[in-house]
Protein backbone atom coordinates (compact mmCIF):
# COMPACT_ATOMS: atom_id res chain seq x y z
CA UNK A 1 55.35 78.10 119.30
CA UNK A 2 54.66 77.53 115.87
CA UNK A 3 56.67 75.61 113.42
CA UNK A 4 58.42 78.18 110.97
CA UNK A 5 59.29 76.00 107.54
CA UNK A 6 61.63 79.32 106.48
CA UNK A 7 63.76 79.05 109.36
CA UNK A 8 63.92 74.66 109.21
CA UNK A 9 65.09 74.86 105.74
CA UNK A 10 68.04 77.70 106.48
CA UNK A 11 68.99 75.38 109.05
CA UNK A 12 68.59 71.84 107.59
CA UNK A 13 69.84 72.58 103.73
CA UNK A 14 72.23 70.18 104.02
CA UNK A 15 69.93 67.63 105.11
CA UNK A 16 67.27 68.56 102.34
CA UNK A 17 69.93 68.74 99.50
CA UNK A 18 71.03 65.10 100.36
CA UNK A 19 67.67 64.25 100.54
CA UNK A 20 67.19 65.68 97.49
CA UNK A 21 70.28 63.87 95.83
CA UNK A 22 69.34 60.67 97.18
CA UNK A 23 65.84 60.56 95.10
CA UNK A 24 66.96 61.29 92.30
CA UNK A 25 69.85 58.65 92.44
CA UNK A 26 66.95 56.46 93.12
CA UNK A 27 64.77 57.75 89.93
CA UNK A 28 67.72 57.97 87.81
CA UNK A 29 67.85 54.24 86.68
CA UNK A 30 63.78 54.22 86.06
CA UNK A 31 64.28 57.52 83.83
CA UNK A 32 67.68 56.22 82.45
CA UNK A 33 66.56 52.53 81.43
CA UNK A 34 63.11 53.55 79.77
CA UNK A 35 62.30 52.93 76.74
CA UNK A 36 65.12 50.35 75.86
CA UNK A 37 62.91 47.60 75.27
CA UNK A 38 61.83 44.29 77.38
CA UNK A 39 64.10 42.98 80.04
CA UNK A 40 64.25 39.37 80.27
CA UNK A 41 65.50 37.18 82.85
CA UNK A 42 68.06 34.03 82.49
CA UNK A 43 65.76 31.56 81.96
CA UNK A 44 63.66 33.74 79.75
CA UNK A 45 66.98 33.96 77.71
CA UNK A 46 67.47 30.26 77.31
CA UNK A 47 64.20 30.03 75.78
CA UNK A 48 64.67 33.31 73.40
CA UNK A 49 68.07 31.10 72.30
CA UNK A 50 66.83 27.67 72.52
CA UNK A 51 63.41 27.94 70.79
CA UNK A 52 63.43 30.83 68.71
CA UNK A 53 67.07 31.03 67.87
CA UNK A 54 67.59 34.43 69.46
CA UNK A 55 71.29 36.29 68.58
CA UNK A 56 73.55 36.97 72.01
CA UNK A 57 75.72 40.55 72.14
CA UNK A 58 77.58 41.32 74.30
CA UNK A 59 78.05 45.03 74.45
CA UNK A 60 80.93 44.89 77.25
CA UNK A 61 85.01 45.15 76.19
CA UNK A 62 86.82 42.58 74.66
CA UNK A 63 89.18 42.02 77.96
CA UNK A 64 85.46 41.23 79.76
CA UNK A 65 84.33 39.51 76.97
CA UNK A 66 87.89 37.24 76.69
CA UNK A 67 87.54 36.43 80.52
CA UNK A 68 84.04 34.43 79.91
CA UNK A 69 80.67 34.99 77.51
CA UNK A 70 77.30 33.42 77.03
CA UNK A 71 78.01 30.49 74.37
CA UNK A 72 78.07 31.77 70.85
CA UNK A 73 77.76 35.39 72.25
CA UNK A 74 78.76 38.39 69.78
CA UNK A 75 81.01 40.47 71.02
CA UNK A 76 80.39 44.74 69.96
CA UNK A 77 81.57 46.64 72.82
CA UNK A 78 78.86 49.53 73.33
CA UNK A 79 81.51 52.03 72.25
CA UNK A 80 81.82 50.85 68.60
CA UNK A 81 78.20 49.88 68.51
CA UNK A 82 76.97 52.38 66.54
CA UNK A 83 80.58 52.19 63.93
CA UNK A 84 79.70 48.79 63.75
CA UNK A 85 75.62 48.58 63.39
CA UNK A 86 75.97 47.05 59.46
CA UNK A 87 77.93 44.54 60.84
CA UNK A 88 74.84 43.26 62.99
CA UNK A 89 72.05 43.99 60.41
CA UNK A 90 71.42 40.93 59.16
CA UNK A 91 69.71 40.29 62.94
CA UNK A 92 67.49 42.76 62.47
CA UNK A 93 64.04 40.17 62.22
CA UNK A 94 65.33 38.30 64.95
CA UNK A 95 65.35 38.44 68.65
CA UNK A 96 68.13 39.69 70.21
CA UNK A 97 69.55 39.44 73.64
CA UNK A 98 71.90 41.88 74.66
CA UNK A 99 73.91 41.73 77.69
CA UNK A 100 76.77 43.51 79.40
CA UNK A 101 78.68 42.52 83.41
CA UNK A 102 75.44 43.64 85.36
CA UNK A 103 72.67 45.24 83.25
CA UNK A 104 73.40 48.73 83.73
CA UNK A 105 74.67 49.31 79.95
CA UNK A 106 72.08 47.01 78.22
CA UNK A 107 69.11 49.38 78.07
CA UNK A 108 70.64 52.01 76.73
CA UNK A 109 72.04 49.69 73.78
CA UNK A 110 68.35 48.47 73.47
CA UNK A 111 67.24 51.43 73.04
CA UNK A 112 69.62 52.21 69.92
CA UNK A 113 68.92 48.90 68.40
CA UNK A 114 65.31 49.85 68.17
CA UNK A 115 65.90 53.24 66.84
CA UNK A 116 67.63 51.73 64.39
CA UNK A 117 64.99 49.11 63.14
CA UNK A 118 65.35 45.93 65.39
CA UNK A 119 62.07 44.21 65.97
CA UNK A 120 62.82 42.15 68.85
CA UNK A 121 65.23 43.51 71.39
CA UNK A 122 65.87 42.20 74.82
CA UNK A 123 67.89 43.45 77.55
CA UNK A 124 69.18 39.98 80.07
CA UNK A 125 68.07 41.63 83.40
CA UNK A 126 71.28 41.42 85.26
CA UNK A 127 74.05 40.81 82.90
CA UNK A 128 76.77 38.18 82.90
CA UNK A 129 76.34 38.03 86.57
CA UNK A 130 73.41 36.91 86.70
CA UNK A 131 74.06 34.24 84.06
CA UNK A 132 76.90 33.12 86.44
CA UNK A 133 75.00 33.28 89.66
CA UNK A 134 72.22 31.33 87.91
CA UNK A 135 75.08 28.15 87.10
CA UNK A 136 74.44 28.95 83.20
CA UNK A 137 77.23 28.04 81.04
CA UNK A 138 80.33 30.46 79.86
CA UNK A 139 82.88 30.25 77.81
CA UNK A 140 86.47 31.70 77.22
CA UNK A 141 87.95 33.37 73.92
């Protein structure tokens, strides 16, 4: 008996479509977070802050942002980014780490920041949470 493909796939096309879904939710960061800019990492971060003066934003709400930040962290929730990109462009030369609860937001906020002529743009890989899980300092508004 020979295997007939037709006949598998009129039987299995549930199987195949969640298949099917479930790559693409796996691509769908990778295509999502491209072109953003460099992600850094915590400790990375420090240094950007520490030795080279790097700005902080922090693109999540003001309620997140009121319930703990990265010290001396802007707050521009990604929703009035763009509304409020003149407000920002005096960081324009300098590096600038931008950070929301986990990293999911970041890149895409990276990416307009670049568009928009900011040299040096990092995305913290992880967000806030991985500030916190790494014992880094927060503070409260």
């Amino acid at each position: 008996m020979t295997p007939d493909p037709l006949k598998f796939a009129q039987d299995n096309y549930l199987l195949i479509a969640v298949a099917f879904a479930s790559g693409a939710m796996l691509l769908w960061p990778l295509i999502r977070g491209g072109g953003g800019g460099e992600k850094v990492n915590t400790l990375r971060a420090t240094q950007l802050m520490n030795h080279e003066d790097a700005a902080v934003l922090d693109v999540r709400d003001t309620e997140e942002y009121a319930k703990g930040h990265i010290v001396n962290a802007r707050n521009v929730p990604a929703a009035q980014l763009e509304g409020r990109l003149r407000e920002i462009e005096k960081l324009k030369r300098k590096p600038v780490i931008v950070y929301c609860e986990r990293g999911n937001r970041s890149g895409g906020i990276t990416a307009l920041l670049r568009k928009n002529g900011f040299e040096k743009v990092f995305a913290l890989s992880g967000g806030v949470e991985a500030w916190r899980q790494a014992g880094l300092p927060l503070e409260k508004a």
